[in-house]
Protein backbone atom coordinates (compact mmCIF):
# COMPACT_ATOMS: atom_id res chain seq x y z
CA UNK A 1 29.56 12.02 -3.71
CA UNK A 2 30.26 15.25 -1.38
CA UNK A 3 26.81 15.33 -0.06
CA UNK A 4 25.05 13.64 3.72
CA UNK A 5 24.78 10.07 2.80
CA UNK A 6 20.93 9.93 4.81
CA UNK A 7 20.16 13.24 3.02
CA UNK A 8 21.04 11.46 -0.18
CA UNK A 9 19.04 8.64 0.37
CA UNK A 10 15.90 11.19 1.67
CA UNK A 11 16.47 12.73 -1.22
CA UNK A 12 15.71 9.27 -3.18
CA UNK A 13 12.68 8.21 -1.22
CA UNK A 14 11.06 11.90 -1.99
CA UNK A 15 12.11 11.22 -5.58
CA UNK A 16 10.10 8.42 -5.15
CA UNK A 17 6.74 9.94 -3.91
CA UNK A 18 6.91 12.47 -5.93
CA UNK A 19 6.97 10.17 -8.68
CA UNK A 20 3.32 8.60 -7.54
CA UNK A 21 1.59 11.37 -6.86
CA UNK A 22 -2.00 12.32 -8.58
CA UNK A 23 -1.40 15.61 -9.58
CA UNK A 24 1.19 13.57 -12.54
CA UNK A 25 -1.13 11.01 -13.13
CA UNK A 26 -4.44 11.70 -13.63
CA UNK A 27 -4.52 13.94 -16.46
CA UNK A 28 -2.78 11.34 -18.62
CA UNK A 29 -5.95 9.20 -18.29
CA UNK A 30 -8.83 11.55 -18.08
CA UNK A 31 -11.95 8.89 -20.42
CA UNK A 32 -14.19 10.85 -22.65
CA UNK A 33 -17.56 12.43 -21.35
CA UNK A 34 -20.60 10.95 -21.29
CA UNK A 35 -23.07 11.78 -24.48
CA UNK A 36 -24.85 14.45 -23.95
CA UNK A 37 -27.46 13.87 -20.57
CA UNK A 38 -25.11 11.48 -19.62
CA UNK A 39 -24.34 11.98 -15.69
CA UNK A 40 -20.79 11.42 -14.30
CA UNK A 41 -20.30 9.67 -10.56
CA UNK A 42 -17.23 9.36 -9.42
CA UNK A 43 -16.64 7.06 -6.51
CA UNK A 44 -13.38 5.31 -4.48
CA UNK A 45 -11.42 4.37 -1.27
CA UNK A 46 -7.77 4.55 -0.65
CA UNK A 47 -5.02 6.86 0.91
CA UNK A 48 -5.08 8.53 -2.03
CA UNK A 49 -8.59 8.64 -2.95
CA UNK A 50 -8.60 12.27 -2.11
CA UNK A 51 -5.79 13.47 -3.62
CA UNK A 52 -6.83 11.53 -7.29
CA UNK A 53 -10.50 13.02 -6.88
CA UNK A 54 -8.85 16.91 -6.25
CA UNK A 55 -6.79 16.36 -9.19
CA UNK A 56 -10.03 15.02 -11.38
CA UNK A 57 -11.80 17.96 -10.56
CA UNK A 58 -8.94 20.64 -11.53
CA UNK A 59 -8.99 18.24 -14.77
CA UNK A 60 -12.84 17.75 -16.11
CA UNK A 61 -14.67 20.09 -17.57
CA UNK A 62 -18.05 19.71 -17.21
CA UNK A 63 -20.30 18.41 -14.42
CA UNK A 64 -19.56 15.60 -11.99
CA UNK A 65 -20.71 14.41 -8.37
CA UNK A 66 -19.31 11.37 -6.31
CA UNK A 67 -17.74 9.92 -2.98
CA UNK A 68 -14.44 8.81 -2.39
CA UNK A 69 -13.32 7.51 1.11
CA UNK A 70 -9.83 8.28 2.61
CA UNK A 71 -7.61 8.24 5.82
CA UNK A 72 -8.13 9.86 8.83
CA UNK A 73 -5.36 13.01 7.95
CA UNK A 74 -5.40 12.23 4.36
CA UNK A 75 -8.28 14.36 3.18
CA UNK A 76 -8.19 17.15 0.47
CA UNK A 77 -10.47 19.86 -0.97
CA UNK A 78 -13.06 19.19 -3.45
CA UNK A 79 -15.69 20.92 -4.59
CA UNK A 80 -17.80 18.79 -6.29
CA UNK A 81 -16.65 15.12 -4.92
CA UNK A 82 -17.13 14.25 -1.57
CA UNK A 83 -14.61 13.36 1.04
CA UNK A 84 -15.12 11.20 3.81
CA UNK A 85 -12.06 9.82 6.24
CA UNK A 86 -12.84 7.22 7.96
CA UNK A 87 -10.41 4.33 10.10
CA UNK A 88 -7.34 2.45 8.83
CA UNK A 89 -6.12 -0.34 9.10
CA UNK A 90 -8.60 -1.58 11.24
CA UNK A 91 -12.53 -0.28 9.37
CA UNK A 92 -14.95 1.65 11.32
CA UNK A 93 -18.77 3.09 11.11
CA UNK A 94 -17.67 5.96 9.01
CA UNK A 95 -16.19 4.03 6.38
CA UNK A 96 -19.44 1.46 6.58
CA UNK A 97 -21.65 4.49 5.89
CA UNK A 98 -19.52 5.98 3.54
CA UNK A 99 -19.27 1.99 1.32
CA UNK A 100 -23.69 2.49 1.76
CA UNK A 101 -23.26 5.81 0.43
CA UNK A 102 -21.45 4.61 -2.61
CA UNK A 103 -23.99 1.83 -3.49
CA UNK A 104 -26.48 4.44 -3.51
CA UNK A 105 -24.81 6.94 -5.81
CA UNK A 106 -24.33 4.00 -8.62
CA UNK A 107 -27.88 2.67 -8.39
CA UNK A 108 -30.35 3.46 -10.82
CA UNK A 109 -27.46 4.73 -13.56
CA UNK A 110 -27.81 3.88 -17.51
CA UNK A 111 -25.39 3.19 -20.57
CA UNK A 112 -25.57 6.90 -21.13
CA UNK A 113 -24.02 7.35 -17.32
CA UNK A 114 -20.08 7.51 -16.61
CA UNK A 115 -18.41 6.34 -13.62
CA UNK A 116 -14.79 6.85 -12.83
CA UNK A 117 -13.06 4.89 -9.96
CA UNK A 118 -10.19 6.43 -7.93
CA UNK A 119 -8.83 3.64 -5.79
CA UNK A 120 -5.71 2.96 -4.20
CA UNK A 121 -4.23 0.69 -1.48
CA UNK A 122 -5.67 1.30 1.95
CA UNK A 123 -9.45 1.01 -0.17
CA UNK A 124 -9.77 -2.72 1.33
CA UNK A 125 -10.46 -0.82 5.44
CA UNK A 126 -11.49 2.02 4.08
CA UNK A 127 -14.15 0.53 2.26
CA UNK A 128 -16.14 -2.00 4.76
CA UNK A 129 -19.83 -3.76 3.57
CA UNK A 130 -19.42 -6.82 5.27
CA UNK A 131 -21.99 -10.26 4.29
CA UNK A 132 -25.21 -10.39 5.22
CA UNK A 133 -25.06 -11.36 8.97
CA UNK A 134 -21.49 -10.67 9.52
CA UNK A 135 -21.47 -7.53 12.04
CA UNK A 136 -19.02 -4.93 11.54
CA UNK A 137 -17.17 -5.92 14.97
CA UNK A 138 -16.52 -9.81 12.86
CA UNK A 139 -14.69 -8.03 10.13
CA UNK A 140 -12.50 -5.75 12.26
CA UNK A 141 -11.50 -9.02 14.68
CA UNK A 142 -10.42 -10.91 11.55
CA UNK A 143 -9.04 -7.82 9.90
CA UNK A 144 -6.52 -7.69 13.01
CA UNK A 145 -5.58 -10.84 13.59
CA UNK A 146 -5.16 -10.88 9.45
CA UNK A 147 -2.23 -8.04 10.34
CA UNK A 148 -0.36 -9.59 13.33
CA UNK A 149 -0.46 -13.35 11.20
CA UNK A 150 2.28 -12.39 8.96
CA UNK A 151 0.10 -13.09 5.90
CA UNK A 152 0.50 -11.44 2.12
CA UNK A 153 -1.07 -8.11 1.44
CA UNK A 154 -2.77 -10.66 -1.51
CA UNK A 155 -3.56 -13.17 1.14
CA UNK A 156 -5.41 -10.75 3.17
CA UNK A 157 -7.40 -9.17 0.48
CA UNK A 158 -8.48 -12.54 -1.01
CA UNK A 159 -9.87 -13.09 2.28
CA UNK A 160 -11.36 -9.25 2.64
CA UNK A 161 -13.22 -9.88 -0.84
CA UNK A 162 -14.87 -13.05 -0.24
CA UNK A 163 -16.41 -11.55 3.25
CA UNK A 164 -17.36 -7.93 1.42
CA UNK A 165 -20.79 -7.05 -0.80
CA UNK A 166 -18.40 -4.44 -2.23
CA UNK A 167 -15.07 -5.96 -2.71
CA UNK A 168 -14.30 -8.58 -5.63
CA UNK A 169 -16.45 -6.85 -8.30
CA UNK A 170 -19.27 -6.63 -6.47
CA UNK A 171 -19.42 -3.13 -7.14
CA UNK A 172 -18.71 -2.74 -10.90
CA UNK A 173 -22.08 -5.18 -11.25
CA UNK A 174 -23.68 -2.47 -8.92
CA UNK A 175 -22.65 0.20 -11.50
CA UNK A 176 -24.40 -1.85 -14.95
CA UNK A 177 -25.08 -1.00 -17.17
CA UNK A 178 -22.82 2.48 -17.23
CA UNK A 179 -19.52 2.57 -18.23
CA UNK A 180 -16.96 2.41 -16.08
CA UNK A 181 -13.41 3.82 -16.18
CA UNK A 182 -11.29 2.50 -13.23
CA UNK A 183 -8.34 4.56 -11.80
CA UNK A 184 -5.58 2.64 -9.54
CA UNK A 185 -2.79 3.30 -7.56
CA UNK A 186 -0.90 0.01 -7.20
CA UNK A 187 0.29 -0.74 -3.53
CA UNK A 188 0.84 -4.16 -3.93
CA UNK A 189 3.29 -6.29 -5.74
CA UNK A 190 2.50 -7.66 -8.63
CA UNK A 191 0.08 -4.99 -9.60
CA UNK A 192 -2.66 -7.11 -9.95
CA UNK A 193 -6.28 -4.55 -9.58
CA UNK A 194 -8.24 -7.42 -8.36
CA UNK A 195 -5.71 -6.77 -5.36
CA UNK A 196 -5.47 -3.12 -5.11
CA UNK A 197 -8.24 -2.18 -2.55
CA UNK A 198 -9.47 -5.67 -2.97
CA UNK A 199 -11.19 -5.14 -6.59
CA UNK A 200 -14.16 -3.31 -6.40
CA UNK A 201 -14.50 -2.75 -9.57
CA UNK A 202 -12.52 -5.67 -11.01
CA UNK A 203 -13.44 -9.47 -11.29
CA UNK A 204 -12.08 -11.99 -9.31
CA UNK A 205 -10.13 -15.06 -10.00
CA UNK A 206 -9.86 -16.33 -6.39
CA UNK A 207 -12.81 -18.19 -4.66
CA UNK A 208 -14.16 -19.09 -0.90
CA UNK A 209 -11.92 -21.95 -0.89
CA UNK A 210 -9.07 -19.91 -1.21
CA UNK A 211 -10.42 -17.42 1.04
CA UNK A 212 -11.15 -20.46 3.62
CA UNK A 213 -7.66 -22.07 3.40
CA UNK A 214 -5.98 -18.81 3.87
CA UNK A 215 -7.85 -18.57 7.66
CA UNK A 216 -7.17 -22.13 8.29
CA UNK A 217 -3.40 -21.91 7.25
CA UNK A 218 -3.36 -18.40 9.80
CA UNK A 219 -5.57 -20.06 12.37
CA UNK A 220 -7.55 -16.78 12.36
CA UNK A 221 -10.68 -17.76 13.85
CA UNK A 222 -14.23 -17.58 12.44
CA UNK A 223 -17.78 -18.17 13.21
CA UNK A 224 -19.81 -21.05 12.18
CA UNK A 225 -21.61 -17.98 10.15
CA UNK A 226 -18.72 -16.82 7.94
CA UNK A 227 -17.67 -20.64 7.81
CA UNK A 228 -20.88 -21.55 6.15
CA UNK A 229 -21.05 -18.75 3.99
CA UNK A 230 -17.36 -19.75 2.70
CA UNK A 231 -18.00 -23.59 2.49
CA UNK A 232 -21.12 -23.19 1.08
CA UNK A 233 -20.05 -20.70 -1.87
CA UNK A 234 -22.41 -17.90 -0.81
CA UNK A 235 -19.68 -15.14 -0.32
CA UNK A 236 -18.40 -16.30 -4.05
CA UNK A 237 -17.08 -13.05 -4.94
CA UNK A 238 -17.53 -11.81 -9.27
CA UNK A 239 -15.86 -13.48 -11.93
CA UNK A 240 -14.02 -11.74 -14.58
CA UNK A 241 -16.22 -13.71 -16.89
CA UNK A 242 -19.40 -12.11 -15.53
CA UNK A 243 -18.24 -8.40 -15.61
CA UNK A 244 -16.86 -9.01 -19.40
CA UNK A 245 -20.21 -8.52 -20.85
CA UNK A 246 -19.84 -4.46 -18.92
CA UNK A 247 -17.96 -1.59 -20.64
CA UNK A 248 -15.11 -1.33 -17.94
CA UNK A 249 -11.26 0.19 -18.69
CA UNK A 250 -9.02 -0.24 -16.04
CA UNK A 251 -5.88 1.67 -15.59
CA UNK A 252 -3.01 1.45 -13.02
CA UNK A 253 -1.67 4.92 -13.00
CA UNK A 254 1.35 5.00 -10.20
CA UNK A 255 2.97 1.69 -9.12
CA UNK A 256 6.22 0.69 -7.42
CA UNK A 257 8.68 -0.09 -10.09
CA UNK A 258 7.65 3.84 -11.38
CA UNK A 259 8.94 5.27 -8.60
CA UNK A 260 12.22 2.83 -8.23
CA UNK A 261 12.63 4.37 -11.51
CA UNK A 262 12.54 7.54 -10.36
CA UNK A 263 14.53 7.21 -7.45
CA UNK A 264 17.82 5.04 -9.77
CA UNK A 265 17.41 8.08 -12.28
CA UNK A 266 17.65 10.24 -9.48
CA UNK A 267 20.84 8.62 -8.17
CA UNK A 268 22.52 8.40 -11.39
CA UNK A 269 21.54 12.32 -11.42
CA UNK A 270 24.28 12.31 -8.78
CA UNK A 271 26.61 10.38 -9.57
CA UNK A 272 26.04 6.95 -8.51
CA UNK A 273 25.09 3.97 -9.68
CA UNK A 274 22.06 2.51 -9.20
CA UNK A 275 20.29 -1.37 -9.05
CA UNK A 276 16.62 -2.39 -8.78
CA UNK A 277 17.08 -5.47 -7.23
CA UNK A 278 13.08 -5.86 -7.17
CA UNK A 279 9.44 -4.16 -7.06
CA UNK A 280 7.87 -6.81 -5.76
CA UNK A 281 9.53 -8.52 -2.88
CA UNK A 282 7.56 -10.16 -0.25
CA UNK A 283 8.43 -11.60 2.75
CA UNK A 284 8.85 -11.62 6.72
CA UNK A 285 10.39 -8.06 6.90
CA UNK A 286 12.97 -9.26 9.29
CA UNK A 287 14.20 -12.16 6.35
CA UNK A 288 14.24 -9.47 3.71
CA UNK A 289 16.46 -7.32 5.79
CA UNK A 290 19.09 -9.94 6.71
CA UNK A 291 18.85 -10.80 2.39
CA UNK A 292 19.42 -7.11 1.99
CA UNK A 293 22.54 -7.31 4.43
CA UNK A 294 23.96 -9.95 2.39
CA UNK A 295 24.08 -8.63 -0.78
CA UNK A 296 25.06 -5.67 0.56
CA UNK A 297 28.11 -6.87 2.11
CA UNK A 298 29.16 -9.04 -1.35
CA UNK A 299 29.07 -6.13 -3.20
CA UNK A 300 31.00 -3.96 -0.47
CA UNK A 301 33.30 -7.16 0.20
CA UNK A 302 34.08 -8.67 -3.32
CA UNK A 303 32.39 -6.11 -5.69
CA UNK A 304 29.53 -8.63 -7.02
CA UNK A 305 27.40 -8.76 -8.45
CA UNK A 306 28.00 -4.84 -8.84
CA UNK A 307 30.53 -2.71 -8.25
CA UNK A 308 31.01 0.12 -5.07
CA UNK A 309 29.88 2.74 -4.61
CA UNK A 310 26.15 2.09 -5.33
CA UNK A 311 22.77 2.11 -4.28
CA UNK A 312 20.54 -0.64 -4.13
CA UNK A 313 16.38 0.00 -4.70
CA UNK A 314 13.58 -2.41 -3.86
CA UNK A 315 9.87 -2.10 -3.07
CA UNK A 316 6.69 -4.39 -2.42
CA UNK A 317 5.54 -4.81 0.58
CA UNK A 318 7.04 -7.48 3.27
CA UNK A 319 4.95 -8.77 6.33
CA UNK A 320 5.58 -8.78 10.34
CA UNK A 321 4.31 -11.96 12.07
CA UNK A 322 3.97 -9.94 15.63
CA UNK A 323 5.12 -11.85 18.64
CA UNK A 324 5.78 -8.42 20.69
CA UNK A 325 4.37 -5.76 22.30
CA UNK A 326 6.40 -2.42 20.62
CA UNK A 327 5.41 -0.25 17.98
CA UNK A 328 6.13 -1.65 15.05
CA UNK A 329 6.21 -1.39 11.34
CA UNK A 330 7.46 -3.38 8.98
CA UNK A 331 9.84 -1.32 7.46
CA UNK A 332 11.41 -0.27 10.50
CA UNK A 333 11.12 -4.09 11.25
CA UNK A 334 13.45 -4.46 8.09
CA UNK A 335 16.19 -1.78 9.12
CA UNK A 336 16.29 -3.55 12.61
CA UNK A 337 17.38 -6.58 10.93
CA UNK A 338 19.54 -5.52 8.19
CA UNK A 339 21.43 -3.12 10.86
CA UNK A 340 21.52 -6.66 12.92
CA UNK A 341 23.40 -8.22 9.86
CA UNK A 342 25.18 -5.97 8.58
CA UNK A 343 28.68 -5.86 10.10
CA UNK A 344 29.05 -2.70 12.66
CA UNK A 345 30.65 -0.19 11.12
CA UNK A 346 30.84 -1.38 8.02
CA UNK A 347 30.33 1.48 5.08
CA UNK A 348 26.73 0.68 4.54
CA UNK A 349 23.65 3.26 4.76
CA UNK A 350 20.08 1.96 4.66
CA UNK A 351 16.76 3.72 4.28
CA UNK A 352 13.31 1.61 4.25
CA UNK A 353 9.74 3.74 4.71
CA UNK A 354 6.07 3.43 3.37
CA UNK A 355 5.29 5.90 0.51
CA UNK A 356 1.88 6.58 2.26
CA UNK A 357 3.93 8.19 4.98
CA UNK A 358 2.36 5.18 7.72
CA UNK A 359 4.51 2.43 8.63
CA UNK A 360 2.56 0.27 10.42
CA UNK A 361 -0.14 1.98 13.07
CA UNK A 362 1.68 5.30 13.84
CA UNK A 363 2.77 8.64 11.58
CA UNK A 364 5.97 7.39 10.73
CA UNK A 365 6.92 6.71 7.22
CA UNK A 366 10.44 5.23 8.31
CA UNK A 367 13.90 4.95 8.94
CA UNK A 368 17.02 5.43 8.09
CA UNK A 369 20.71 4.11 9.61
CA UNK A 370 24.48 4.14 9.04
CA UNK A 371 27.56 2.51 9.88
CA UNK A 372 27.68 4.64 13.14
CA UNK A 373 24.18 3.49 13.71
CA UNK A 374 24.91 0.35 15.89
CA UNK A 375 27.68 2.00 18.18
CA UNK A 376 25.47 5.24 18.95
CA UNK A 377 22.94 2.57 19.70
CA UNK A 378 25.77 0.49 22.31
CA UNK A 379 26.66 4.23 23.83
CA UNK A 380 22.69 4.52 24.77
CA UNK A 381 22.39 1.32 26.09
CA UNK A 382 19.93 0.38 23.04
CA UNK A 383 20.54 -3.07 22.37
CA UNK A 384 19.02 -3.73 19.19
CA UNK A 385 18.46 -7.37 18.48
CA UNK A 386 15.87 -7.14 21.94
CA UNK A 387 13.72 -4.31 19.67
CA UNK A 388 13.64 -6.52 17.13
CA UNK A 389 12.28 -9.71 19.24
CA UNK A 390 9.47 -7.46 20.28
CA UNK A 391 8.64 -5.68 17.30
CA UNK A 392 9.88 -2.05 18.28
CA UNK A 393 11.58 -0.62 15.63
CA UNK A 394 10.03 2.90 15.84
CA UNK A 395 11.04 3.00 19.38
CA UNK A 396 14.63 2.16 18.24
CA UNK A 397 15.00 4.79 15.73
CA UNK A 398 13.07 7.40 17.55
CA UNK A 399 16.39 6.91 20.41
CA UNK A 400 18.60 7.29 17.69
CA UNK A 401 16.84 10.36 15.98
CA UNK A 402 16.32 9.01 12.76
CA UNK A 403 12.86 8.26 12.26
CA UNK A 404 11.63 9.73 8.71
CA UNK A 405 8.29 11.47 9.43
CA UNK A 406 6.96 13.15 6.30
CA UNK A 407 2.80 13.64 7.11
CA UNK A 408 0.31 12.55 4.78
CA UNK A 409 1.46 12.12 1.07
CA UNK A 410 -1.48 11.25 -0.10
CA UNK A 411 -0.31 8.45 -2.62
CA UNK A 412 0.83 4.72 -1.66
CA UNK A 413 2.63 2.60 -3.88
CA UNK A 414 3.89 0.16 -1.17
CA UNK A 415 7.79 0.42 0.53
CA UNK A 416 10.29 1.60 -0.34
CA UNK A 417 13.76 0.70 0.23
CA UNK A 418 17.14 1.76 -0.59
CA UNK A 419 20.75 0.37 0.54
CA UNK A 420 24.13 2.71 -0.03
CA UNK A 421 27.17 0.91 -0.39
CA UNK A 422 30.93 1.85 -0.17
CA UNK A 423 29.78 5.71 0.10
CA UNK A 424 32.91 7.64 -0.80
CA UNK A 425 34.20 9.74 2.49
């Protein structure tokens, strides 16, 4: 390998996106049109919600109208479909209006009536309609404390379902009796669309009892209103049972192990070997990252369980249980501690960043670091281990320079992570 080892590993991570986005998915799925007087409404909510519903249009022929709800900075151009951006992580008014909107558009439509979904992961904020007598205000308190507990991207949305009128198939029974044809970018391991945005248009297996145990295990605290409504049963989001009797097709058009795909074939491209060790690893970021280390160093130390040089790929998404006061994210979280683990200087390059282009709550998809990494880091007087205690990875690789800051891509199929090994000077 003559080439930058970071630029290598760039390169891999754009392989990656580029493997998720719309425009090469969409067409692929494109459902039938409606008989003739049929209408077709195309709704959804996710980071990239805009980008599927640009695509759809350069796609269908014929007429369509709808509303799909996106990012702040994640918008696109449509013609026909509307585009609102509205707040994320933490939901806001615009995406409360823009979930009323929605309901409206699907009311009132017959057998003879279409509607597609475009959803993808960031849907669950995007898309607020909290319970009846749950204020707005509620859900973004519990929504926060949900992202500094260290719980599951499936934990959270269980509990985001069972508190939503919109979430957990609440909309797909909005939609009867038209058909429905359901379009998902998966950002969470597993793949499971009763996940992705939190279901909308998908039943759901998981009840208030879940929902409850999950707050009580986080000690997120709720009012004696939301309590109720979970104890009771009220906010029992739809079974899968229930929406069976409905004409829905569901189709998960981009998810992680795609794009590990993408990013191994890429590799091999080159000249180097190439492992998924894993699409869907969870975790506290900082455990993955010392895991990573440690395979990492076998493989550089005794050549198990593969042989160097090589590149090891992972995604799903890992979690940050805050206890700081820096900047976060949780892949940058995961560098800090693989850097912290891996032995300094040792011939080991590492690259972890979101595919959305957002780690955590700034513009920054990522990081990257080398075996020069930690000594650069000693010359500055950057001690590492003391970002890591207070969650300030960005602020870490922002000193060193290499932060990976790509904008908007408009698609989001979770983390990405890739570790070169025994790099040939």
């Amino acid at each position: 390998m003559q080439q930058d080892p970071k630029a290598f590993l760039r390169h891999l991570f754009y392989e990656a996106v580029e493997a998720a986005l719309p425009k090469n998915k969409i067409r692929a799925y494109l459902p039938s049109p409606p008989p003739e007087g049929g209408r077709v409404v195309v709704i959804g909510a996710g980071k990239a919600s805009a980008a599927m519903a640009q695509e759809l249009e350069a796609c269908w022929h014929g007429p369509l109208t709808g509303l799909v709800v996106t990012r702040y900075g994640h918008g696109a151009d449509c013609k026909h479909i509307e585009i609102v951006e509205a707040g994320h992580p933490l939901p806001d008014e615009t995406g409360a209006k823009a979930a009323q909107t929605i309901l409206e558009l699907v009311k009132d439509l017959g057998e003879n009536d279409l509607v597609i979904g475009l959803f993808s992961g960031g849907g669950s904020a995007l898309l607020p309609m909290p319970q009846d007598d749950i204020s707005l205000n509620e859900k973004q308190q519990i929504n926060r404390a949900l992202l500094l507990s260290g719980a599951s991207i499936g934990e959270m949305n269980c509990v985001r379902r069972h508190l939503s009128q919109i979430k957990g198939g609440h909309l797909a029974k909005a939609c009867a009796p038209a058909r429905i044809v359901n379009l998902l970018i998966s950002d969470v391991p597993g793949d499971a669309p009763s996940t992705i945005a939190s279901g909308p248009l998908v039943g759901d297996a998981t009840t208030c009892a879940d929902a409850l145990e999950i707050l009580e295990r986080y000690r997120i605290a709720i009012s004696s209103r939301i309590r109720a409504g979970l104890t009771s049963g009220q906010f029992e989001t739809v079974s899968p049972e229930i929406l069976d009797t409905q004409s829905i097709h569901t189709h998960v058009i981009a998810r992680t192990q795609l794009s590990l795909e993408a990013a191994a074939n890429a590799a091999q491209s080159m000249g180097v070997s190439a492992h998924i060790l894993g699409d869907s690893l969870e975790g506290e970021a900082r455990d993955v990252g010392r895991v990573h280390a440690g395979i990492a160093a076998q493989v550089l130390n005794h050549q198990q369980p593969f042989s160097s040089p090589c590149v090891l790929l992972s995604g799903g998404e890992t979690s940050v249980t805050v206890k700081g006061n820096g900047r976060g994210g949780r892949n940058v979280e995961f560098l800090l501690s693989c850097l912290l683990a891996c032995e300094a200087g040792s011939n080991i390059y590492a690259l972890a960043a979101d595919t959305d282009g957002v780690d955590g709550l700034e513009e920054i998809a990522g990081a990257v670091f080398g075996p020069d990494s930690f000594k650069r880091a000693k010359a500055m007087g950057l001690n590492p281990l003391e970002f890591l205690k207070r969650n300030d990875g960005h602020s870490f690789f922002e000193a060193l320079g290499d932060q990976i800051i790509t904008g908007p891509t408009r698609t989001n199929v979770n983390d990405f992570r890739a570790l070169l090994i025994g790099w040939e000077r």
